[in-house]
Protein backbone atom coordinates (compact mmCIF):
# COMPACT_ATOMS: atom_id res chain seq x y z
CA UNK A 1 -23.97 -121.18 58.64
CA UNK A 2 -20.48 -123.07 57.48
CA UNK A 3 -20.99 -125.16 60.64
CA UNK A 4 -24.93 -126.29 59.41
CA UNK A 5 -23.29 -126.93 56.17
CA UNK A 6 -20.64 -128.96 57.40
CA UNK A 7 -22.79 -131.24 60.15
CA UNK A 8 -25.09 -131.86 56.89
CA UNK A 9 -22.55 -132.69 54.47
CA UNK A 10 -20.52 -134.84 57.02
CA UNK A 11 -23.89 -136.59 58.36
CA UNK A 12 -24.47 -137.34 54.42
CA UNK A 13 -21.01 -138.91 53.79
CA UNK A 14 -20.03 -135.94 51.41
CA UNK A 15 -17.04 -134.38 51.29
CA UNK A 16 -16.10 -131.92 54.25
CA UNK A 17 -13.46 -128.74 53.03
CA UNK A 18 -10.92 -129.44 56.08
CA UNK A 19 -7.72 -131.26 56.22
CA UNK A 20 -9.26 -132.94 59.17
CA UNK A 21 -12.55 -132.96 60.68
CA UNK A 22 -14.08 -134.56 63.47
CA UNK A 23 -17.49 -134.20 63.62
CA UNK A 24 -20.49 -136.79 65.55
CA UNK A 25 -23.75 -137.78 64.44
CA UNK A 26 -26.72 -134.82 65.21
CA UNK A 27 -30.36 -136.11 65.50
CA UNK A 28 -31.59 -131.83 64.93
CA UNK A 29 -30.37 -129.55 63.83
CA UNK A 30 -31.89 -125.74 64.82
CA UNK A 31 -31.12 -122.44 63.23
CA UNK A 32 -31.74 -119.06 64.53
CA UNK A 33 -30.88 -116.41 62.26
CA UNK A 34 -32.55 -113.09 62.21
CA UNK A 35 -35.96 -112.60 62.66
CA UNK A 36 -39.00 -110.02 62.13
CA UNK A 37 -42.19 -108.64 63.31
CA UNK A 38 -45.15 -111.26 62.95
CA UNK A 39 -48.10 -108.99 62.21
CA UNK A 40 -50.62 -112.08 61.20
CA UNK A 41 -49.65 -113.09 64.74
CA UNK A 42 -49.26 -110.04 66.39
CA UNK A 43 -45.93 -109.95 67.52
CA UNK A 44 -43.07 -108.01 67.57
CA UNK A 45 -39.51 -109.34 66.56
CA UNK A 46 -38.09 -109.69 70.27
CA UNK A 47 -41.46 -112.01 70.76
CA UNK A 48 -40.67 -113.93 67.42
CA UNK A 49 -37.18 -114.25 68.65
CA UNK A 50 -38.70 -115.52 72.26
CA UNK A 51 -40.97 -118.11 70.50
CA UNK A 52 -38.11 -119.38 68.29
CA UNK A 53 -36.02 -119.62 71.28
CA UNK A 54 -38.33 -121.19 73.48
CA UNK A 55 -39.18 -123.83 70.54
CA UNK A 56 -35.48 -124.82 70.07
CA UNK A 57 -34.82 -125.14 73.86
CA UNK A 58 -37.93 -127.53 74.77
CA UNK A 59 -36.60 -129.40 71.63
CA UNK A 60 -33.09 -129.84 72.37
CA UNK A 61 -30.75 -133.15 72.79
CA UNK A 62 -28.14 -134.03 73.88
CA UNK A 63 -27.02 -135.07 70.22
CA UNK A 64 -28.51 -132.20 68.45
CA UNK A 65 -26.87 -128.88 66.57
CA UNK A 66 -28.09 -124.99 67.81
CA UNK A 67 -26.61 -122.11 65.54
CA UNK A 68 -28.48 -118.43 66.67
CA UNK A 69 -27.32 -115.41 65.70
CA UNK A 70 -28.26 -112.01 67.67
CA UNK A 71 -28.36 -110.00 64.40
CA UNK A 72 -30.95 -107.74 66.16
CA UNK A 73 -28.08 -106.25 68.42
CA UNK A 74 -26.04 -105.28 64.91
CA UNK A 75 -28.85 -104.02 63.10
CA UNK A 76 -30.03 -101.54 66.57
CA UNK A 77 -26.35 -101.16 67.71
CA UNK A 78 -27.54 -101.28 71.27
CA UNK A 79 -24.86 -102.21 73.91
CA UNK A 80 -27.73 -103.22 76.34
CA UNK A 81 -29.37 -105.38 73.87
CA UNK A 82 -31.74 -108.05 74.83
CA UNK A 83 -31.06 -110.75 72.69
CA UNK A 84 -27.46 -110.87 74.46
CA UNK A 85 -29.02 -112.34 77.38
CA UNK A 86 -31.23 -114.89 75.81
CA UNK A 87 -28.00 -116.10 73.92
CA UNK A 88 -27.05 -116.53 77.05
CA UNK A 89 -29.66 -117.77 78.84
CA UNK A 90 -30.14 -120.40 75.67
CA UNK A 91 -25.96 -121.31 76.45
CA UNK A 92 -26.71 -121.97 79.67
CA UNK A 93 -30.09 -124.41 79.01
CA UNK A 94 -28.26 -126.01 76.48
CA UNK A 95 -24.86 -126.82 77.87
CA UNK A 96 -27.43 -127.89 80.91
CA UNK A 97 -28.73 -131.17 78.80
């Protein structure tokens, strides 16, 4: 999250907590952190996490800021977790742009 706060502060003019910084101009800026079941919707947390996914990869730029977090891997302590791969799979759409 200190790299949201720091695109948003530096985007505003404000003062940045760094001897130096270097950071460019963001047109988005898309956080995925954590998620849970959707019961009005019907859906479980890996299909919330899908969704969210999905969203921020049909939205993406060239110029715009992705922070996700696979916080369902630390809470299930699986080794085999599936969120791994659609970090991955998000990298590789992303870096793709």
């Amino acid at each position: 999250m200190q790299v949201a706060l720091i695109v948003i502060m530096a985007q505003i003019g404000s003062f940045v907590p760094a001897k130096f910084a270097s950071v460019r101009l963001v047109d988005k800026l898309f956080t995925r952190i954590g998620t849970s079941d959707s019961i009005e919707s019907n859906s479980s947390s890996f299909m919330v996490e899908m969704q969210e996914t999905a969203h921020i990869v049909n939205h993406a730029t060239e110029r715009c800021v992705s922070i996700e977090t696979t916080l369902s891997c630390i809470l299930y302590s699986s080794t085999s977790c599936p969120s791994l791969g659609s970090a991955q799979s998000m990298l590789h759409a992303l870096t793709a742009l």
